[in-house]
Protein backbone atom coordinates (compact mmCIF):
# COMPACT_ATOMS: atom_id res chain seq x y z
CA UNK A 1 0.00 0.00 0.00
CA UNK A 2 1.44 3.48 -1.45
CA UNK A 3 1.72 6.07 1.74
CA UNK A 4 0.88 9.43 1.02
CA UNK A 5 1.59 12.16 3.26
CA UNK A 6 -1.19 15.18 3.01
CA UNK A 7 -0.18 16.52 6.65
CA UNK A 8 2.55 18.72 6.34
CA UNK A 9 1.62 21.11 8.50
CA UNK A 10 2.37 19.15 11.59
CA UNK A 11 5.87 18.24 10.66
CA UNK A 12 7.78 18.53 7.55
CA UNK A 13 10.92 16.09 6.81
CA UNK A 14 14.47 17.43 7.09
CA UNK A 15 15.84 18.33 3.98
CA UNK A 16 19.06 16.22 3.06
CA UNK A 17 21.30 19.01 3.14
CA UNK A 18 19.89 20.44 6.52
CA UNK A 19 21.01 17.37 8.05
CA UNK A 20 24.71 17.19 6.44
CA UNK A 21 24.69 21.18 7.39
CA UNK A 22 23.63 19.76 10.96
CA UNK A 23 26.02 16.35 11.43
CA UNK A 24 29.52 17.78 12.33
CA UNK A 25 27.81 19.96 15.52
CA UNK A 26 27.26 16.48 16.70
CA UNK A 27 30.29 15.42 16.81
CA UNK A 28 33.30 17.39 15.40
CA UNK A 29 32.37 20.90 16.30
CA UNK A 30 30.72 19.63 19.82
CA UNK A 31 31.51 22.97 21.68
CA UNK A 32 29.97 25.10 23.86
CA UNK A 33 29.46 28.45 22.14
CA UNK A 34 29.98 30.47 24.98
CA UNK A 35 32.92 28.78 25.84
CA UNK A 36 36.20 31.30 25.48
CA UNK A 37 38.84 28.98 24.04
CA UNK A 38 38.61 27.12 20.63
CA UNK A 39 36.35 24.69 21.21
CA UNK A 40 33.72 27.32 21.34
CA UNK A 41 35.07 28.90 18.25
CA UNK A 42 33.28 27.05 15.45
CA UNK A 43 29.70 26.58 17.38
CA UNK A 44 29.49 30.51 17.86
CA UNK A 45 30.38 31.48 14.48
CA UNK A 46 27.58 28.84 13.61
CA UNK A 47 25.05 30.45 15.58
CA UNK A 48 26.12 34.00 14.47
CA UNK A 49 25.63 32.64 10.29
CA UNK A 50 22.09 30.87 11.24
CA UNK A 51 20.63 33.77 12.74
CA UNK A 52 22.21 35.69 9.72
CA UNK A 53 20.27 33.04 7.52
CA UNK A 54 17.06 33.24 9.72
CA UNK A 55 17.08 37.19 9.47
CA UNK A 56 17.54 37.12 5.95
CA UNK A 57 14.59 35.03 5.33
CA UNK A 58 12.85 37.92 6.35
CA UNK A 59 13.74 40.67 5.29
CA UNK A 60 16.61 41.93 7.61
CA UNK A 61 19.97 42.80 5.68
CA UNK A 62 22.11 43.68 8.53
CA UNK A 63 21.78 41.02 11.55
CA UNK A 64 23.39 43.53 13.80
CA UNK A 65 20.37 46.09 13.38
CA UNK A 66 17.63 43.87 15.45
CA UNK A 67 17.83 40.97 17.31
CA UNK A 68 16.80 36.97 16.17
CA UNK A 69 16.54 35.06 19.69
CA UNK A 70 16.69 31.75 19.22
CA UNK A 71 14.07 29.26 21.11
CA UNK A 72 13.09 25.83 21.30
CA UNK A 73 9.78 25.98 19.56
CA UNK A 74 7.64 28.53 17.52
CA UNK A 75 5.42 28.49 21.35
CA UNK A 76 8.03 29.46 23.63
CA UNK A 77 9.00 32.35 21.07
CA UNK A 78 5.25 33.09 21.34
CA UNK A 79 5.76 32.83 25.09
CA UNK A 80 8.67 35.44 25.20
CA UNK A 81 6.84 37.62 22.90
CA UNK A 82 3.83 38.43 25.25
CA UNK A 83 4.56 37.44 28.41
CA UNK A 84 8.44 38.90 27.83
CA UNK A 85 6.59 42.61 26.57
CA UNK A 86 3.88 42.26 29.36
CA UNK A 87 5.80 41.86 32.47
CA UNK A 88 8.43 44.36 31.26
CA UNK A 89 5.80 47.27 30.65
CA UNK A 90 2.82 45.71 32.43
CA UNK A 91 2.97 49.15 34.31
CA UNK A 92 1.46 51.39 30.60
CA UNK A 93 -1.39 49.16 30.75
CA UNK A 94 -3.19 45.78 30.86
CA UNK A 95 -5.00 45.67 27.95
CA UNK A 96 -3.87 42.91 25.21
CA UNK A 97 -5.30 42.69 21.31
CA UNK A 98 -5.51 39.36 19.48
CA UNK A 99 -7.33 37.30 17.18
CA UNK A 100 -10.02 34.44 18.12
CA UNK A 101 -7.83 32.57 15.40
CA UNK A 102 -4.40 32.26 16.87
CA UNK A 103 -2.73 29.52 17.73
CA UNK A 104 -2.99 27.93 21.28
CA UNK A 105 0.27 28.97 22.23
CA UNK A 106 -1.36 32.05 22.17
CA UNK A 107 -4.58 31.94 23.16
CA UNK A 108 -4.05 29.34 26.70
CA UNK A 109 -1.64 32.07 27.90
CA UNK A 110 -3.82 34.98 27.31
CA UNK A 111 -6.26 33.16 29.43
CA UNK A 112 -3.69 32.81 32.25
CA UNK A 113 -2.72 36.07 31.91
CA UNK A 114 -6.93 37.29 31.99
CA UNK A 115 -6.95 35.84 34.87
CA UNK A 116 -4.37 37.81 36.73
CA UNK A 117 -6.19 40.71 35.59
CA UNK A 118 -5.18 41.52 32.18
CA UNK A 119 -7.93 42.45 29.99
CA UNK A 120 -7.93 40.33 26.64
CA UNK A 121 -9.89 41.19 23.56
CA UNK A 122 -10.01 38.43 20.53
CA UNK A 123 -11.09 40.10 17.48
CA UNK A 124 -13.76 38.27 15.68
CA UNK A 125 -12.83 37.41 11.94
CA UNK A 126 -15.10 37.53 8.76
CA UNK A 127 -16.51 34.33 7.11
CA UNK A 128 -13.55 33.80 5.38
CA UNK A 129 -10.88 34.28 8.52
CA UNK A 130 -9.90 37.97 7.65
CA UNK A 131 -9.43 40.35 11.10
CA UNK A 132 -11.19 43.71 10.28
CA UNK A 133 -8.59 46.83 10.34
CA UNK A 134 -11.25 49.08 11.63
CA UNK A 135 -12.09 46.67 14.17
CA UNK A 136 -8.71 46.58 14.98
CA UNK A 137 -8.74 50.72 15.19
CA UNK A 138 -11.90 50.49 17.91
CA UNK A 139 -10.31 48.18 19.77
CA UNK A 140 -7.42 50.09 21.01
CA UNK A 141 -7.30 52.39 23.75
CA UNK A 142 -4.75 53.91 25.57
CA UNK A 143 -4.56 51.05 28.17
CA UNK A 144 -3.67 49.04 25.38
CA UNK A 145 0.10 47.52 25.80
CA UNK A 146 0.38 44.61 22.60
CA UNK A 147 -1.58 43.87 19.65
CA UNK A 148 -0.68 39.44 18.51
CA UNK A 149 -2.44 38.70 15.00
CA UNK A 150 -0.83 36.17 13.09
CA UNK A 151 0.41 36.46 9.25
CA UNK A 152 -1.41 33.41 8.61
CA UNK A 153 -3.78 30.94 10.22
CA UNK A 154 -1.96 26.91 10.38
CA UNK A 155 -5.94 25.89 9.76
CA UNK A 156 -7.49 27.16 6.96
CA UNK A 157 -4.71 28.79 5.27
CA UNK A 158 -6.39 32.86 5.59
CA UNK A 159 -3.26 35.16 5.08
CA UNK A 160 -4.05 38.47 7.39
CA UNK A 161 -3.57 42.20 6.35
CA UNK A 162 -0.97 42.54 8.45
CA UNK A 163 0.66 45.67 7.17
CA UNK A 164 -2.46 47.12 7.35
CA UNK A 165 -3.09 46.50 10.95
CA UNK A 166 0.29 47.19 12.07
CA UNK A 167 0.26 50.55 10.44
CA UNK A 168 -2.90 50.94 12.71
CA UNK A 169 -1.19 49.56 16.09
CA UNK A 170 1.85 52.16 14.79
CA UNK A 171 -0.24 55.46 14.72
CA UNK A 172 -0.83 54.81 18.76
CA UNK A 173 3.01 53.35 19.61
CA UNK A 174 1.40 50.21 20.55
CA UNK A 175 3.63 46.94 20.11
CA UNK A 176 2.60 44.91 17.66
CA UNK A 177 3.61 40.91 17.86
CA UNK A 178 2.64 38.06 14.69
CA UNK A 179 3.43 34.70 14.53
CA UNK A 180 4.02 33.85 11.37
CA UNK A 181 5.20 30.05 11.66
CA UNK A 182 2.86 28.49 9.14
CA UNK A 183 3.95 31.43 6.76
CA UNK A 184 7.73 31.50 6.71
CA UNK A 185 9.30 30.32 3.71
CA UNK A 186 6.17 29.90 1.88
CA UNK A 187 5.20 33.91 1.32
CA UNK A 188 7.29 36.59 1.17
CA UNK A 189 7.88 38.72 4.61
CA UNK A 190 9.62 41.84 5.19
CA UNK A 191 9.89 42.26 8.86
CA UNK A 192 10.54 46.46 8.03
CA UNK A 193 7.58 46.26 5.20
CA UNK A 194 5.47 45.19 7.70
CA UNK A 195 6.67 46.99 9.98
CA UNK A 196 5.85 44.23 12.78
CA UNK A 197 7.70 44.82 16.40
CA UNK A 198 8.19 41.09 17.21
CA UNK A 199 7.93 37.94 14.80
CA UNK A 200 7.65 34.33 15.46
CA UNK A 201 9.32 31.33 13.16
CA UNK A 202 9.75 27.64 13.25
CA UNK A 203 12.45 25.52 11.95
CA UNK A 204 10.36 22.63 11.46
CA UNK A 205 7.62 23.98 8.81
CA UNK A 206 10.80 24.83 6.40
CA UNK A 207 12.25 21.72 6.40
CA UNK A 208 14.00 22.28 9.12
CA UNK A 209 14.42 20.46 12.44
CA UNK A 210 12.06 20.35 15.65
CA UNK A 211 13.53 22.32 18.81
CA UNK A 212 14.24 25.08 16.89
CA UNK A 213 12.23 28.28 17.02
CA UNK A 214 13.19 32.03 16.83
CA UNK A 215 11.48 35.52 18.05
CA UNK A 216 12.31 38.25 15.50
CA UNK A 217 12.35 41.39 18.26
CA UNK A 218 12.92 45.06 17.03
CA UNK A 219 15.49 47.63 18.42
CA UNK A 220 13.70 49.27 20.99
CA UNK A 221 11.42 46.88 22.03
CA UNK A 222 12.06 45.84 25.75
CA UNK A 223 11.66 41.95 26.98
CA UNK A 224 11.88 40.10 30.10
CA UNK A 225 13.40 36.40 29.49
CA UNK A 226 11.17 33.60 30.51
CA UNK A 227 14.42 31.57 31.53
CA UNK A 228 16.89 33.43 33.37
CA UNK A 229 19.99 31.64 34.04
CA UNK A 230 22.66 32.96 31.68
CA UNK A 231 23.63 35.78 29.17
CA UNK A 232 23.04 33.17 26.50
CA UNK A 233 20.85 34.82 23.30
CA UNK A 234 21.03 38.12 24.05
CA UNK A 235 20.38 38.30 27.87
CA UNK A 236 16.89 36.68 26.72
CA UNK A 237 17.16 33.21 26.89
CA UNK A 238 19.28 31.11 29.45
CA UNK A 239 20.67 28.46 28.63
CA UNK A 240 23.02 26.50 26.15
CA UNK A 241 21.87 26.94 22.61
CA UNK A 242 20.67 23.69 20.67
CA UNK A 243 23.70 24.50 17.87
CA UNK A 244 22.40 21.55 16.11
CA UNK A 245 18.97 22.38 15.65
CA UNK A 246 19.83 26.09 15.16
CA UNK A 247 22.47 25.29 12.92
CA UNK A 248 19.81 23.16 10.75
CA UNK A 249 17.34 25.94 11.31
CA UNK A 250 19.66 28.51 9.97
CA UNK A 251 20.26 26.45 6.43
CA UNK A 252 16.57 25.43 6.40
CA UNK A 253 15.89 29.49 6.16
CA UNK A 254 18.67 29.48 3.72
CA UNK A 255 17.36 27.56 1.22
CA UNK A 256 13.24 28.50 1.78
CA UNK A 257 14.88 31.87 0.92
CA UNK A 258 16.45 30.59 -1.75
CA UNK A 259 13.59 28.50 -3.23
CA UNK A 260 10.86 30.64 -2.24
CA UNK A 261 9.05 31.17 -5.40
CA UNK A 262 9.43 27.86 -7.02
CA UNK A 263 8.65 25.94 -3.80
CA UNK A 264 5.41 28.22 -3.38
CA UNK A 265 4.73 27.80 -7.14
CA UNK A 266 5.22 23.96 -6.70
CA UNK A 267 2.71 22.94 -3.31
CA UNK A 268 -0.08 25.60 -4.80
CA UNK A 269 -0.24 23.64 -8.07
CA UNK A 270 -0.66 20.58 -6.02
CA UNK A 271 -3.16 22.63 -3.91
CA UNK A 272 -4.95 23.65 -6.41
CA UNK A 273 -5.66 20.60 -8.80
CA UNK A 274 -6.32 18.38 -5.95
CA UNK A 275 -8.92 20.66 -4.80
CA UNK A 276 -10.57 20.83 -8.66
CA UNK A 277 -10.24 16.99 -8.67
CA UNK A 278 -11.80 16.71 -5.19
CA UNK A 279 -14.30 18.89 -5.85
CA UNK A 280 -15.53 17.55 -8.95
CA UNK A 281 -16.14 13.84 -7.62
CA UNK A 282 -17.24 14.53 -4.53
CA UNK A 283 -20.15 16.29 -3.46
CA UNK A 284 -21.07 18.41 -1.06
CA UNK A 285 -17.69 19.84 0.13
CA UNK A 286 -17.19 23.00 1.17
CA UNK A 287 -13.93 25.33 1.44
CA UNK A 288 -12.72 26.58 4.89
CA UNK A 289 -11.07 30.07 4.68
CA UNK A 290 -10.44 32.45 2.18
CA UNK A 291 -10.44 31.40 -1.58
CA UNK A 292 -7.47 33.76 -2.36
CA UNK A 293 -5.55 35.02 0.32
CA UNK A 294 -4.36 31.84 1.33
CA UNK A 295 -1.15 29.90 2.20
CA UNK A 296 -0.09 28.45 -0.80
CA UNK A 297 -0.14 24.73 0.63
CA UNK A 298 -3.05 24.98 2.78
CA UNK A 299 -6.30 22.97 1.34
CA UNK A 300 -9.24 22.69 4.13
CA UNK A 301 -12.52 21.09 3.61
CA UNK A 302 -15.66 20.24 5.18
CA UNK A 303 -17.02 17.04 3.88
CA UNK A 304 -20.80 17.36 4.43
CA UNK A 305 -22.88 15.02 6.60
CA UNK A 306 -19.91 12.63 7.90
CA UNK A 307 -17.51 13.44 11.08
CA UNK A 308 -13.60 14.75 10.24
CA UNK A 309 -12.15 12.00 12.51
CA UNK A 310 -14.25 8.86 10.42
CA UNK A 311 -13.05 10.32 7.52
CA UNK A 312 -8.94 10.60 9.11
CA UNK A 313 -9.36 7.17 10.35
CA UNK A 314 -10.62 5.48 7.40
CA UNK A 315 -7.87 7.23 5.13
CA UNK A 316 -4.88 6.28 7.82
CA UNK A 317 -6.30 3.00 7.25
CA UNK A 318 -5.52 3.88 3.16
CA UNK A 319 -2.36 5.35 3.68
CA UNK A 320 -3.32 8.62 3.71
CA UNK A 321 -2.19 10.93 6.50
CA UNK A 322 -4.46 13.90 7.20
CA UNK A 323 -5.70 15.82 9.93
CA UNK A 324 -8.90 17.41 10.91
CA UNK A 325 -7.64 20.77 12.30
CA UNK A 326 -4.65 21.96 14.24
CA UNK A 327 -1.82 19.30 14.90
CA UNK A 328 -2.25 21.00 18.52
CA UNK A 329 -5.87 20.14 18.71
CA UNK A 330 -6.38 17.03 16.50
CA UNK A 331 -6.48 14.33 19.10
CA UNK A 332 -8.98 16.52 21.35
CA UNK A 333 -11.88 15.48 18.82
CA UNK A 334 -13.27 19.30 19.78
CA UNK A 335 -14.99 21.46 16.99
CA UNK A 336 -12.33 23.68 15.47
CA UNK A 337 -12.09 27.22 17.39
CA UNK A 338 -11.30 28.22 14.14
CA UNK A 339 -14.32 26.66 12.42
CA UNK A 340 -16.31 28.43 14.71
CA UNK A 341 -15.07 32.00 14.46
CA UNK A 342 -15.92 32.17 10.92
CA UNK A 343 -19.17 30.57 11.80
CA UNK A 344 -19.05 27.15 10.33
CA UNK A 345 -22.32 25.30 11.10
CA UNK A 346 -21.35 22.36 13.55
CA UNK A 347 -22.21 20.14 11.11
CA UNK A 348 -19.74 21.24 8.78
CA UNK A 349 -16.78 22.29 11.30
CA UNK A 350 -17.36 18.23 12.64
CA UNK A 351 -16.47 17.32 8.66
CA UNK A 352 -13.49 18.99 8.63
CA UNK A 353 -10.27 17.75 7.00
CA UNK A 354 -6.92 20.09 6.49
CA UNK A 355 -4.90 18.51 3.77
CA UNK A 356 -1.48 20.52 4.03
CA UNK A 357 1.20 19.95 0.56
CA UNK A 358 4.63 19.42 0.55
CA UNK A 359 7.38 19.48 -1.59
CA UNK A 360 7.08 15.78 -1.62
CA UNK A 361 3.49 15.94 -2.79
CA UNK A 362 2.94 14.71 -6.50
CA UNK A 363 0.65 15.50 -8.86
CA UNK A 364 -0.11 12.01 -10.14
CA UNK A 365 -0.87 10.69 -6.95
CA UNK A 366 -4.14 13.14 -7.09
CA UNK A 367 -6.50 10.94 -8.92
CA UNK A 368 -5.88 8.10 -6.18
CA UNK A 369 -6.31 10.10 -3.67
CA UNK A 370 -9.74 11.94 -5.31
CA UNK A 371 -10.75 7.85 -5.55
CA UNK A 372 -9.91 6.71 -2.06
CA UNK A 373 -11.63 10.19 -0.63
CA UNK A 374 -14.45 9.33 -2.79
CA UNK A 375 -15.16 5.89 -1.63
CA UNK A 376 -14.64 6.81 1.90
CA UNK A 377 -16.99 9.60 2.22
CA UNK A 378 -19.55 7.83 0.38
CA UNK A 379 -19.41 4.69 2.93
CA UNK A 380 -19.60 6.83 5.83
CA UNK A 381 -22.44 8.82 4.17
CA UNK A 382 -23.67 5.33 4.29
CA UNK A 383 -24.28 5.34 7.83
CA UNK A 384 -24.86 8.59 8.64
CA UNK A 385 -28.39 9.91 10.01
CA UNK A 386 -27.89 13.27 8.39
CA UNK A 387 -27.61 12.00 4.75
CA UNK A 388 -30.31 10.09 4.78
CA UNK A 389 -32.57 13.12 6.13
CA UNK A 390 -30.95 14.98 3.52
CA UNK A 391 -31.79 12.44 0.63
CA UNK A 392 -35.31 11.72 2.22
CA UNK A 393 -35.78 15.94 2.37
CA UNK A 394 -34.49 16.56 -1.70
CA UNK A 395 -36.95 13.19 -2.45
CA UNK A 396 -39.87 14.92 -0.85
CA UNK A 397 -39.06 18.71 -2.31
CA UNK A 398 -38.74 16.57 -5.59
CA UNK A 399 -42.49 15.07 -5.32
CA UNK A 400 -43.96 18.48 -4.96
């Protein structure tokens, strides 16, 4: 049976010459970076050339200008990000701007921080997943000390104005913080375009590998460390660095720079005939998120009458690897948060299946794939209550 990977998003393989890039940090160059004598030689200059690499991936042409902290994960940058701004100007204000789209690793600790007292407002989004600018504009008030919206949602693929709400965070001198891990080395991003204050990457969705994360923070812009310890990372992150996993992030960035346009090119041709095909043969699908502005991998669907987790089940049992939603939130079988901001019916956010492309993904494997969806959805359609309302409902409208 032929395995077919449509789940990208939750981790991507590491490219072949990340992990040569990677090998001789293992081993050979096994120092401690902050050591003084040679041994620590080669590791620092590594560190120095990935966050070089990193920077340049978006948009920053002299590393010395702002700072790239490395982390362990695309979460704990999130983590520095807020909690790092909050506690080290909690005294301007307590009121914190976000989406009701982002991420868990933003969302669980804006409710901790609610509930010592900060006040949190989550935007609402549009049908299609888009946060309104002049919602944006009514929300802020002069309590307000941090605006988080991501570039992109993981979920259903909705790329955000960003430089648009920025600009309106800007007029007021209020922080403004996006994650942009599902976006990084698949769009371009321009950290001074944008004009964003903080910026949150991932190794692992660029090929890269996992334990390796990075905060893009602006000169100016004043953080507390969540791990004190050490000087290690700026003053902002104790600790010995992973040199391995940065070292693999930092050529990961190198070539998504590199690659940018073809790889983009590549997964939304994928993307895009797969959905055509899918579309086509199956009925009653619908498309999650916005039919434009959208990462160019990202395909999510709501298969009508049947549940997202039958439909994952039966294709693992095909050899086809999906998910129903976040890789964060996948095994809570819970209705997408993100379904129901944009105000997908429950019977449609239950149906839900994210098929994410990758560079791996092939374009001839799309008519098996169309077949095995096909058969699948029509079994469970089989057995499920809903259809056969639905068919018994269109047999009676058809009789009158």
């Amino acid at each position: 049976m032929k395995e077919i990977n449509l789940d990208y998003a939750a981790a991507t393989p590491v490219d072949e010459k990340v992990l040569e890039a990677m090998l001789p940090f293992f081993t050979e160059h096994y120092g401690n970076p902050s050591s003084g004598h040679n041994l620590g030689e080669k590791p620092r200059q590594a560190l120095e050339e990935a966050r070089a690499e990193v920077g340049r991936l978006i948009g920053i042409e002299e590393p010395g200008k702002n700072k790239i902290i490395f982390t362990a994960s695309a979460s704990e940058a999130n983590n520095l990000a807020i909690k790092g701004i909050v506690t080290a100007g909690k005294r301007r204000g307590n009121r914190i701007i976000t989406s009701a789209i982002e991420h868990f690793s933003i969302l669980n600790q804006l409710r901790s921080l609610e509930k010592e007292g900060y006040e949190i407002v989550k935007l609402p989004v549009d049908e299609s997943g888009l946060v309104s600018p002049g919602q944006l504009k009514e929300a802020l008030n002069d309590q307000t000390i941090l605006v988080s919206i991501q570039v992109a949602n993981t979920e259903i693929g909705t790329i955000q104005p960003i430089k648009e709400l920025v600009a309106i965070a800007t007029e007021q001198e209020i922080p403004f913080h996006s994650d942009a891990t599902a976006a990084a080395g698949w769009i371009p991003l321009n950290v001074e375009a944008l004009g964003v204050d903080m910026l949150t990457l991932a190794g692992d969705q660029l090929y890269g590998p996992k334990g390796a994360g990075a905060l893009f923070v602006k000169r100016g812009i004043r953080l507390r460390p969540l791990i004190e310890g050490g000087i290690q990372e700026q003053g902002l992150r104790a600790g010995t660095e992973n040199v391995p996993a940065i070292v693999g992030f930092g050529e990961a960035a190198r070539l998504a720079y590199t690659h940018l346009q073809k790889r983009s090119e590549q997964v939304a041709s994928f993307r895009d005939k797969l959905k055509e095909s899918l579309f086509k043969e199956i009925p009653h699908l619908h498309l999650n998120g916005h039919p434009e502005k959208r990462l160019p991998w990202n395909l999510n669907i709501s298969v009508e009458f049947v549940e997202g987790e039958a439909l994952l089940m039966r294709l693992n049992m095909e050899g086809i690897y999906v998910s129903s939603g976040s890789s964060c939130t996948s095994q809570a079988l819970k209705s997408s948060h993100v379904l129901d901001a944009i105000g997908s019916p429950p019977e449609l956010a239950q149906g839900s299946l994210l098929l994410a492309a990758g560079l791996k993904s092939r374009e001839e494997d799309i008519p098996g794939i169309t077949e095995k969806m096909s058969e699948v959805a029509s079994l469970l359609r089989k057995m499920s209550p809903l259809y056969h309302q639905y068919l018994k409902e269109a047999q009676n409208n058809a009789n009158v």
